[in-house]
C-alpha atoms as a PDB file:
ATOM      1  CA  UNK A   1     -67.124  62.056  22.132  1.00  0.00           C
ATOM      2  CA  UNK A   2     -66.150  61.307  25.652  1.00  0.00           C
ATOM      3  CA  UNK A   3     -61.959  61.524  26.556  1.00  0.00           C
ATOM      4  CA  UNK A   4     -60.668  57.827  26.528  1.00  0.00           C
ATOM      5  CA  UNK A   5     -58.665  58.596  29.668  1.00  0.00           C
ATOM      6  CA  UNK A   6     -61.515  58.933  31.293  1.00  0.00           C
ATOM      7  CA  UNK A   7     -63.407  56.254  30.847  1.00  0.00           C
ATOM      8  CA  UNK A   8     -60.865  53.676  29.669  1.00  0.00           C
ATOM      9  CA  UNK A   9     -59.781  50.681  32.170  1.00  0.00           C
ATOM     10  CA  UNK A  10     -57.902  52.919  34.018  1.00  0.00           C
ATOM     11  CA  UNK A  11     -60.027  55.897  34.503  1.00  0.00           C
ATOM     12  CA  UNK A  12     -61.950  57.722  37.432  1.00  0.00           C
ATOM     13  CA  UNK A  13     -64.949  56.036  36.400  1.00  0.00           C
ATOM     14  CA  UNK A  14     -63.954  52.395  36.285  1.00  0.00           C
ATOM     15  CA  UNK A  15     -65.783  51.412  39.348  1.00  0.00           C
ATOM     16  CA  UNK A  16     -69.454  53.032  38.502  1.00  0.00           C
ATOM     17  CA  UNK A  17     -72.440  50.951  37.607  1.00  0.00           C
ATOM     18  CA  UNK A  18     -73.148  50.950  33.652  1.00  0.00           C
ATOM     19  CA  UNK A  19     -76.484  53.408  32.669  1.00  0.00           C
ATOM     20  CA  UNK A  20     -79.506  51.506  31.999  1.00  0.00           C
ATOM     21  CA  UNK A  21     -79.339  52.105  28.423  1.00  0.00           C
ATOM     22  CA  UNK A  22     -75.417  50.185  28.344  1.00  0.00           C
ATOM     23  CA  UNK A  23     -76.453  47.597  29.472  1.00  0.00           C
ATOM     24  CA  UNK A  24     -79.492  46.489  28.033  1.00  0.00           C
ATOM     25  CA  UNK A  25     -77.247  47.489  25.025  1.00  0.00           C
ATOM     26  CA  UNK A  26     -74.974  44.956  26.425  1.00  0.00           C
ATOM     27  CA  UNK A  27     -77.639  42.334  26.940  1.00  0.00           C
ATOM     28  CA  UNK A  28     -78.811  42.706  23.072  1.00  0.00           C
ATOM     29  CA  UNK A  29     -75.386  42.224  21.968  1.00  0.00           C
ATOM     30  CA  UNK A  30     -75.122  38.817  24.182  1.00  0.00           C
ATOM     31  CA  UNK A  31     -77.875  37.771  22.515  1.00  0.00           C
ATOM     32  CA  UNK A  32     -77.137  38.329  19.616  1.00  0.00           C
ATOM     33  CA  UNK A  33     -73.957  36.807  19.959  1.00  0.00           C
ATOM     34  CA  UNK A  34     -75.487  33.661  21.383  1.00  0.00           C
ATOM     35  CA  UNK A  35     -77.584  32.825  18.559  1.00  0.00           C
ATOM     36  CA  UNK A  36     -75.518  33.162  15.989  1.00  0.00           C
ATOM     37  CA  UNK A  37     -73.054  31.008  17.663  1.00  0.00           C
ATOM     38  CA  UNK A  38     -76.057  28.653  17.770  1.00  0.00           C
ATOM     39  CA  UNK A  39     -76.534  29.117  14.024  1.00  0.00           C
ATOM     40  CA  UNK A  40     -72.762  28.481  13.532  1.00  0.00           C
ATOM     41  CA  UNK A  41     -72.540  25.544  15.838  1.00  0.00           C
ATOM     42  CA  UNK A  42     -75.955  24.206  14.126  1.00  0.00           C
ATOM     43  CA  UNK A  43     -73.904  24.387  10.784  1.00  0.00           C
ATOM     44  CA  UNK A  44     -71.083  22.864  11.929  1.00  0.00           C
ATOM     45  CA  UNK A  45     -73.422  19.912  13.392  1.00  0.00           C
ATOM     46  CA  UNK A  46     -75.282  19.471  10.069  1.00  0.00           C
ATOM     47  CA  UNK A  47     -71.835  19.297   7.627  1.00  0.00           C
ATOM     48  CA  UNK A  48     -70.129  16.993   9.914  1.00  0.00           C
ATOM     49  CA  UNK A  49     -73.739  14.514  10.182  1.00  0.00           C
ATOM     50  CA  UNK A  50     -73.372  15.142   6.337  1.00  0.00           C
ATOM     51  CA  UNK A  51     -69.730  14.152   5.798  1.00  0.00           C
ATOM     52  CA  UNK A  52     -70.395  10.838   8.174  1.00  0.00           C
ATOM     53  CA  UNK A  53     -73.372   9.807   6.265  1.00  0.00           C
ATOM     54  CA  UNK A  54     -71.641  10.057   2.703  1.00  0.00           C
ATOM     55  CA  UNK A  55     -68.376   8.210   4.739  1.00  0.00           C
ATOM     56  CA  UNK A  56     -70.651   5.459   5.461  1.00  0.00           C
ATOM     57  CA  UNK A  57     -72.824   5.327   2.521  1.00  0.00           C
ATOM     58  CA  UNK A  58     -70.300   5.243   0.125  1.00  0.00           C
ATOM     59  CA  UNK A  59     -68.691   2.361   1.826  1.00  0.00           C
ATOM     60  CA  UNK A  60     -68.270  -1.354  -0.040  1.00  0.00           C
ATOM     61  CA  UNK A  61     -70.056  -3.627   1.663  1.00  0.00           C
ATOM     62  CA  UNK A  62     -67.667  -6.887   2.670  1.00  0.00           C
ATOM     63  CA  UNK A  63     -66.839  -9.144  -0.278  1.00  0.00           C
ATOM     64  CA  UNK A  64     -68.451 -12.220   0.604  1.00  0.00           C
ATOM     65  CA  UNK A  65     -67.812 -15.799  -1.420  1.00  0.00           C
ATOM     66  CA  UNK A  66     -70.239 -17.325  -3.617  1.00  0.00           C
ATOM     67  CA  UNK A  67     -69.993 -20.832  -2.464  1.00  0.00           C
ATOM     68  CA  UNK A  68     -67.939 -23.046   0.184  1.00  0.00           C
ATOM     69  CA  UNK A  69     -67.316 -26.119  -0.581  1.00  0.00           C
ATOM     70  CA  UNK A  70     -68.650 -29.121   1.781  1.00  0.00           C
ATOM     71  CA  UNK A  71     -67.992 -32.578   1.455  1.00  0.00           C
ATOM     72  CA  UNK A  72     -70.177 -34.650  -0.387  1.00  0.00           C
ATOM     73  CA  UNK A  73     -73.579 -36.142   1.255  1.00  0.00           C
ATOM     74  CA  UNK A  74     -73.395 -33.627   4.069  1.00  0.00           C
ATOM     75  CA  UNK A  75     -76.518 -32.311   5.531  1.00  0.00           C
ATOM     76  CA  UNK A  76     -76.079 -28.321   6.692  1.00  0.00           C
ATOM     77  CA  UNK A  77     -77.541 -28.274   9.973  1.00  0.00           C
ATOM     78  CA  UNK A  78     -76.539 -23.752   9.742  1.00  0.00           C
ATOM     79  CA  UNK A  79     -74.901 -21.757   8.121  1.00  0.00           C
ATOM     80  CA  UNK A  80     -73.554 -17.923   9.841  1.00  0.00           C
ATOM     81  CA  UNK A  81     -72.040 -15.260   8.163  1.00  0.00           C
ATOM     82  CA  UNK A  82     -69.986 -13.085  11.498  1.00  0.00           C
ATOM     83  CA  UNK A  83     -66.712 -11.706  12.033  1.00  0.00           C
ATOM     84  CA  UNK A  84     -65.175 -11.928   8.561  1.00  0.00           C
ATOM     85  CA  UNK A  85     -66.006 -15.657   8.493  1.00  0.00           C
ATOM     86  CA  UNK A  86     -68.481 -18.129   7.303  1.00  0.00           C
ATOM     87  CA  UNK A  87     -69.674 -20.970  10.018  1.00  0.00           C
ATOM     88  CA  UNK A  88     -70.882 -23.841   8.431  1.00  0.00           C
ATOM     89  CA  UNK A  89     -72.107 -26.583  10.870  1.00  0.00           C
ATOM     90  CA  UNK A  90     -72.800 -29.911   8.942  1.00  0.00           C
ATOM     91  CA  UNK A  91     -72.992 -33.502   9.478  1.00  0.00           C
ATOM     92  CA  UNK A  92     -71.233 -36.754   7.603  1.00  0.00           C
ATOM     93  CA  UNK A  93     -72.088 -40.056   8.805  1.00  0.00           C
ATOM     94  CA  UNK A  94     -73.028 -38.493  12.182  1.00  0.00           C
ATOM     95  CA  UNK A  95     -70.338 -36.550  12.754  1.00  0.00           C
ATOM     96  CA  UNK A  96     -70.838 -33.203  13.407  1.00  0.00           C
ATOM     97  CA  UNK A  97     -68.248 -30.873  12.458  1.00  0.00           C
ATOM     98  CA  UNK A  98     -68.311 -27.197  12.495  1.00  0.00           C
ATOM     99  CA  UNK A  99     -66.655 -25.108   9.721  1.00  0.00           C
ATOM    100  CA  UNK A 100     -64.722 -21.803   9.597  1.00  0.00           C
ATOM    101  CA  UNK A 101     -64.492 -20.600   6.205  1.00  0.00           C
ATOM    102  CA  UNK A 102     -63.061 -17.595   4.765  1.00  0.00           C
ATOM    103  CA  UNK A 103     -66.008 -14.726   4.259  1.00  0.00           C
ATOM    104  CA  UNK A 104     -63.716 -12.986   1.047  1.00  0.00           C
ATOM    105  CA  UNK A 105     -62.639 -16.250  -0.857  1.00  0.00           C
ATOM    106  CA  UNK A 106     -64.605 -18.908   0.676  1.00  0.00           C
ATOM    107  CA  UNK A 107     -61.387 -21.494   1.548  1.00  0.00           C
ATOM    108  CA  UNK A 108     -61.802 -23.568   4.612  1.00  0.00           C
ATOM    109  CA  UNK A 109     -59.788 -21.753   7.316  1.00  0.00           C
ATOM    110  CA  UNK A 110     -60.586 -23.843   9.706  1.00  0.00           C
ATOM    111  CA  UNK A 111     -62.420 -27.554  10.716  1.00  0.00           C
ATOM    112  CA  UNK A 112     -63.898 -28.263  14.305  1.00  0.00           C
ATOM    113  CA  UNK A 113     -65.336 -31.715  14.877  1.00  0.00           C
ATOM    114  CA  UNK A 114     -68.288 -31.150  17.763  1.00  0.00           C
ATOM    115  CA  UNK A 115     -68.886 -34.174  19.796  1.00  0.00           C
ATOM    116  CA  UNK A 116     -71.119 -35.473  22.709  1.00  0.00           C
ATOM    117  CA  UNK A 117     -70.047 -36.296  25.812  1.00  0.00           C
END
């Protein structure tokens, strides 16, 4: 066993060049050490991909009404389901009119009556 006061950090031999045999012993331990931080980082990839995909599969999909109510004799010229709303575009008596109803319970929100210029 070598004397740690002389070849610790503040030894005589501080400054020489490591033997051949150090430091391809020191290379194989880098290695090692970089794969099995791959391995780790691999693992830490995989449970996170896992815990999102459960997150968002496990997620209710938005409530949306059964029916909105239109008035009668109305033709539907569309109908949109986008941003928590129902759009209903319809005509009565040709008037357009565009309405914003509510995606969860389906009550008019809001009425927009589209005209031409």
């Amino acid at each position: 066993m070598s004397n740690p006061n002389e070849t610790g950090p503040d030894g005589p031999y501080v400054n020489e060049p490591l033997s051949p045999e150090a430091q391809a012993a020191l290379s194989k331990a880098r290695r090692s050490f970089r794969f099995s931080i791959s391995i780790l980082l691999l693992g830490f990839m995989a449970i996170a991909l896992a815990l999102v995909y459960r997150v968002m599969r496990d997620a209710p999909p938005p409530a949306v009404a059964e029916s909105v109510a239109i008035p009668a004799g109305a033709s539907i010229v569309s109908a949109v389901v986008a941003d928590g709303a129902i759009n209903v575009t319809y005509t009565v008596d040709g008037v357009t009119t565009l309405g914003l109803f509510d995606q969860a319970t389906g009550e008019l929100t809001r009425s927009v009556v589209i005209t031409a210029e």
